[in-house]
C-alpha atoms as a PDB file:
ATOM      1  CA  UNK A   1       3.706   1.870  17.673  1.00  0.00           C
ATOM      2  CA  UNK A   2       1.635  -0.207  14.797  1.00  0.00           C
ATOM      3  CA  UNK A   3       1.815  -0.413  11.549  1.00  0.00           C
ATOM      4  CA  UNK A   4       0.603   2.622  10.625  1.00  0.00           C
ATOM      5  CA  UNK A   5       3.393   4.197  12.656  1.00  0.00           C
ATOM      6  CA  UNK A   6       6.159   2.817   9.630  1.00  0.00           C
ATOM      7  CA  UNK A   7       7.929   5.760   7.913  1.00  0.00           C
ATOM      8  CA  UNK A   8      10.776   3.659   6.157  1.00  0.00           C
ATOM      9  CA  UNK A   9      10.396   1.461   3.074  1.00  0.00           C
ATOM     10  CA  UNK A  10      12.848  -1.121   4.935  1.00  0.00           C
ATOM     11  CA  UNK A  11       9.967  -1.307   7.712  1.00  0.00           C
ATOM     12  CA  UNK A  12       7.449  -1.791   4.977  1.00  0.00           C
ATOM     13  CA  UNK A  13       9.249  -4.824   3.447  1.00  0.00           C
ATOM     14  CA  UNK A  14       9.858  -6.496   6.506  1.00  0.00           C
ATOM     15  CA  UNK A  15       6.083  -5.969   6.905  1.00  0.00           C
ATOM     16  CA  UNK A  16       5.525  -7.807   3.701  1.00  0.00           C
ATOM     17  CA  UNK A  17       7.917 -10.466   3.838  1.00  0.00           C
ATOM     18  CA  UNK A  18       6.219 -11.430   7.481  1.00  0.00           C
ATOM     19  CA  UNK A  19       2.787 -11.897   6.525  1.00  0.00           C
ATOM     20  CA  UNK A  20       4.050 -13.520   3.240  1.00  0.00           C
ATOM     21  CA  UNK A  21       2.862 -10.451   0.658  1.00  0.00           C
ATOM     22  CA  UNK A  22       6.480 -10.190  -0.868  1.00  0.00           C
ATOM     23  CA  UNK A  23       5.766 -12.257  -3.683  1.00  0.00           C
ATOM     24  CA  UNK A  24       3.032 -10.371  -4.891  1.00  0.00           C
ATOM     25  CA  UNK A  25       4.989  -7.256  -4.578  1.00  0.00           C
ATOM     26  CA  UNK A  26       8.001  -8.861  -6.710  1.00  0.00           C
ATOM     27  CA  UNK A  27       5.156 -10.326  -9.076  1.00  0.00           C
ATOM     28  CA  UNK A  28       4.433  -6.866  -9.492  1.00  0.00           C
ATOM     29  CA  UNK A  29       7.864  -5.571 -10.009  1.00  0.00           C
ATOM     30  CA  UNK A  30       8.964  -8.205 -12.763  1.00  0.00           C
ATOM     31  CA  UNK A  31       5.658  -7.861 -14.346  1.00  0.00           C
ATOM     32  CA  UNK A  32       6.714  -4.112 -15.845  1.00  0.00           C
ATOM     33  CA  UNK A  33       6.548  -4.555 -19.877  1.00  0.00           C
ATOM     34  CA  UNK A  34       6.163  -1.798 -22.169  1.00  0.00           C
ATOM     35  CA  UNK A  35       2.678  -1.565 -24.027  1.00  0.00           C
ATOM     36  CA  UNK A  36       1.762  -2.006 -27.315  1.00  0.00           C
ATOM     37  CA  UNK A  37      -0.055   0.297 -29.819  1.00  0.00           C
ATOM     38  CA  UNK A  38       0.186   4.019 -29.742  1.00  0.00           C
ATOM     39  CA  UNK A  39      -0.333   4.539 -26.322  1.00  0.00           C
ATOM     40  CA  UNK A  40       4.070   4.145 -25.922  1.00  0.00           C
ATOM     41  CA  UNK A  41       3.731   8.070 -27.795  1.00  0.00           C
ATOM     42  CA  UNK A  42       1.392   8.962 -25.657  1.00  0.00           C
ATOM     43  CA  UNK A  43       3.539   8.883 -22.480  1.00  0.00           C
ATOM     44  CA  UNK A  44       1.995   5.705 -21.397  1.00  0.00           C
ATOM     45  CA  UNK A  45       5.080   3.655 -22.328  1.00  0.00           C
ATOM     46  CA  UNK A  46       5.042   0.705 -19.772  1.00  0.00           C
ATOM     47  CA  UNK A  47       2.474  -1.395 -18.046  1.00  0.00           C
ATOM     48  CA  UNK A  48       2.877  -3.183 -14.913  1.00  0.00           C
ATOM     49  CA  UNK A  49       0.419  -4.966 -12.414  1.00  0.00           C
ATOM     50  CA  UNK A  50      -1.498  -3.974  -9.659  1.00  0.00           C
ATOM     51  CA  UNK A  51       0.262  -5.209  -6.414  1.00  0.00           C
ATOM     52  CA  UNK A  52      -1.683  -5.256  -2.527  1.00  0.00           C
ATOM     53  CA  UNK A  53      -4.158  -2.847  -1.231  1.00  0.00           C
ATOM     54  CA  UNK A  54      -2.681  -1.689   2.208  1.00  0.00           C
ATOM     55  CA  UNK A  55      -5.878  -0.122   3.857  1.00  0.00           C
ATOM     56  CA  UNK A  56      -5.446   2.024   7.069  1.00  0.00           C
ATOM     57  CA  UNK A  57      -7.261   4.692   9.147  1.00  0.00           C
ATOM     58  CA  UNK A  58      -4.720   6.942  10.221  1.00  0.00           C
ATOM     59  CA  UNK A  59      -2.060   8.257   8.373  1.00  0.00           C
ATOM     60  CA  UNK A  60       1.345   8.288  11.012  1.00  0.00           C
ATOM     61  CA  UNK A  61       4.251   7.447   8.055  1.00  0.00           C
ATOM     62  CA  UNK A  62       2.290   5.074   6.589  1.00  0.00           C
ATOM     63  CA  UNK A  63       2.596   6.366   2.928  1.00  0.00           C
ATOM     64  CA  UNK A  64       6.171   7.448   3.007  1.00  0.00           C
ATOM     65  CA  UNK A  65       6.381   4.216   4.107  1.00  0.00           C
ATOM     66  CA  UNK A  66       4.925   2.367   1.049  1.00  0.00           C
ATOM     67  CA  UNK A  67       4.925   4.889  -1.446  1.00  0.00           C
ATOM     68  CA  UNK A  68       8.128   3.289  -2.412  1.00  0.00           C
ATOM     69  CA  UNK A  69       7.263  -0.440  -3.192  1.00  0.00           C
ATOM     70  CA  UNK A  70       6.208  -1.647  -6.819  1.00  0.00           C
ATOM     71  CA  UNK A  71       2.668  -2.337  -7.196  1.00  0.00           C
ATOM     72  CA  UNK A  72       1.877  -1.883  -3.699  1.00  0.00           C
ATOM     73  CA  UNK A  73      -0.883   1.142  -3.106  1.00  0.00           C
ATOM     74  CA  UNK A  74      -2.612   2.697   0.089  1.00  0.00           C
ATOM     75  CA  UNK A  75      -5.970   3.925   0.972  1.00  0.00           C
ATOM     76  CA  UNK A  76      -7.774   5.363   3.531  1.00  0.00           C
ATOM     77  CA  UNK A  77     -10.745   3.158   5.258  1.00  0.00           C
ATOM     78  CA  UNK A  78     -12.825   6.251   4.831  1.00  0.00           C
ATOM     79  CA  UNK A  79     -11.767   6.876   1.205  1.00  0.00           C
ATOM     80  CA  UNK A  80     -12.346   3.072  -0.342  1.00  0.00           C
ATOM     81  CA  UNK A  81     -13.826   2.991  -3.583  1.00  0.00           C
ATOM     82  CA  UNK A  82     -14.448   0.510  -5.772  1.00  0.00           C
ATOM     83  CA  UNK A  83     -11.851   1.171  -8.566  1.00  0.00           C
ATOM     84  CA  UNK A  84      -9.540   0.833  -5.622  1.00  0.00           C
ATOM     85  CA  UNK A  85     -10.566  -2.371  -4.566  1.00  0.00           C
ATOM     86  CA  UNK A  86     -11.591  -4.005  -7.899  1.00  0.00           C
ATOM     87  CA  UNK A  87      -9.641  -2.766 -10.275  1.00  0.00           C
ATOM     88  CA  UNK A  88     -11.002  -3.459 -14.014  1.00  0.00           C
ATOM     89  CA  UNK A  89     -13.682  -4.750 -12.378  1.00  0.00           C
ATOM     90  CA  UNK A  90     -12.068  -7.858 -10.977  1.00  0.00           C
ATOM     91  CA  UNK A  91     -12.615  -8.889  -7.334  1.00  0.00           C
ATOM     92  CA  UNK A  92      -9.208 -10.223  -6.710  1.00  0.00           C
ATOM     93  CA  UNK A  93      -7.142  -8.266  -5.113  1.00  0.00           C
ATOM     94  CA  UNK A  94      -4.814  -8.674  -2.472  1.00  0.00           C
ATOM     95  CA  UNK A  95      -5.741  -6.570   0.930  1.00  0.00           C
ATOM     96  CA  UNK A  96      -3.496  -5.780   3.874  1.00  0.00           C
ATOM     97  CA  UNK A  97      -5.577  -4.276   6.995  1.00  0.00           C
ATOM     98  CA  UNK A  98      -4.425  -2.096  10.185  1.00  0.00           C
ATOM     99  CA  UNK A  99      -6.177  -3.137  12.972  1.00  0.00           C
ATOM    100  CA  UNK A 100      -7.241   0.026  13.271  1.00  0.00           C
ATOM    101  CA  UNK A 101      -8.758   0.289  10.227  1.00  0.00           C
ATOM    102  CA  UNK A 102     -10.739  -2.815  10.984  1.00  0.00           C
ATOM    103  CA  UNK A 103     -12.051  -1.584  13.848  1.00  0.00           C
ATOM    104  CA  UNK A 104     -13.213   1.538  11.897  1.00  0.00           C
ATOM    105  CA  UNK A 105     -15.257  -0.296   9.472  1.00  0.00           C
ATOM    106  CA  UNK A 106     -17.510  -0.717  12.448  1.00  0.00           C
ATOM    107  CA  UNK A 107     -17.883   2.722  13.189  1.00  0.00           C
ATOM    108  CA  UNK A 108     -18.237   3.275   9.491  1.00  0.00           C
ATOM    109  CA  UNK A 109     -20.536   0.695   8.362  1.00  0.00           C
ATOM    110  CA  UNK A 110     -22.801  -0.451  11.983  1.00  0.00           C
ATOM    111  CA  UNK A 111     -25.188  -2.701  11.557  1.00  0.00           C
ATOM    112  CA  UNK A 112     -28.021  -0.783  11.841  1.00  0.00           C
ATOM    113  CA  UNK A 113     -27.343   1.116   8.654  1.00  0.00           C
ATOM    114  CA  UNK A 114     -25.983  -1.330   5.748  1.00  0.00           C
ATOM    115  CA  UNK A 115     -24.744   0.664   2.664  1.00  0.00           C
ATOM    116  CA  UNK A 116     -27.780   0.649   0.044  1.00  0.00           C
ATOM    117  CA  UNK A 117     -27.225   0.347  -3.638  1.00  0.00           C
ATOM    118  CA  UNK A 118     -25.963   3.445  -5.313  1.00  0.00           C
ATOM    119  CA  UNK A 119     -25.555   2.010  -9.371  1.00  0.00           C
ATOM    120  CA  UNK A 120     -28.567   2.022 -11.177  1.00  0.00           C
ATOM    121  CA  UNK A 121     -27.040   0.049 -14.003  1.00  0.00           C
ATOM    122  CA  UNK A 122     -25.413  -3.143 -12.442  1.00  0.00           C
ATOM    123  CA  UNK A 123     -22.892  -3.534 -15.449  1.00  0.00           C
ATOM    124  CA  UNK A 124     -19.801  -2.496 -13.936  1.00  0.00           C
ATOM    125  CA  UNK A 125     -17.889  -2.996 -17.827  1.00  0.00           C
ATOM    126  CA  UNK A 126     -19.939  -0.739 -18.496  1.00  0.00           C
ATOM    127  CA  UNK A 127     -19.539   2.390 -16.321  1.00  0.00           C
ATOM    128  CA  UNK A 128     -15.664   1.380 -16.260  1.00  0.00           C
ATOM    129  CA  UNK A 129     -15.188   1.719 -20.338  1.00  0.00           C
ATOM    130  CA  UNK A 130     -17.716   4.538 -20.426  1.00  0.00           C
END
């Protein structure tokens, strides 16, 4: 009976508009402008912005749910990636958790066993472009 028990978009939304994420999502809607260069032939006519991150560990409706709203993507806790959470290699996104997904990231990530480093080239740009 949580959150990531929603299977309607009209849940969703009243989800958003509670914990005061609505705005982003209509930032993300208005922000839909076609691009420029050749990419328009290339059947990548229109650009729009990246909205919140709604993170969650079990999947009960969740993504019928919020498939639906502009901008506004899901992930699994056990799927997160960094594209997903930085995209273009900016770290400010927007991040909606399930309690139950917090309480995975302990199970995930304990504190005996921190995640190591797995880049050998720290430029980020870099692996992104390439």
């Amino acid at each position: 009976a949580g959150v990531e028990s929603f299977t309607k978009t009209k849940q969703a939304l009243t989800l958003m508009k509670a914990i005061g994420a609505y705005a982003d999502v209509e930032k993300a809607k208005e922000s839909k402008k076609i691009r420029t260069g050749v990419g328009k032939i290339r059947n990548r006519r229109h650009t729009k912005r990246k909205g919140p991150l709604v993170i969650y560990k079990e999947d009960n409706g969740i993504t019928k749910a919020i498939r639906n709203l502009p901008g506004v993507t899901q992930q699994n806790v056990s799927r997160l990636n960094l594209l997903h959470l930085a995209p273009g290699g900016h770290v400010s996104r927007f991040f909606i958790w399930t309690e139950p997904a917090i309480q995975a990231l302990g199970d995930i990530y304990s504190s005996e066993t921190l995640p190591r480093d797995m880049m050998k080239t720290a430029d980020l740009t870099r692996i992104i472009n390439s």
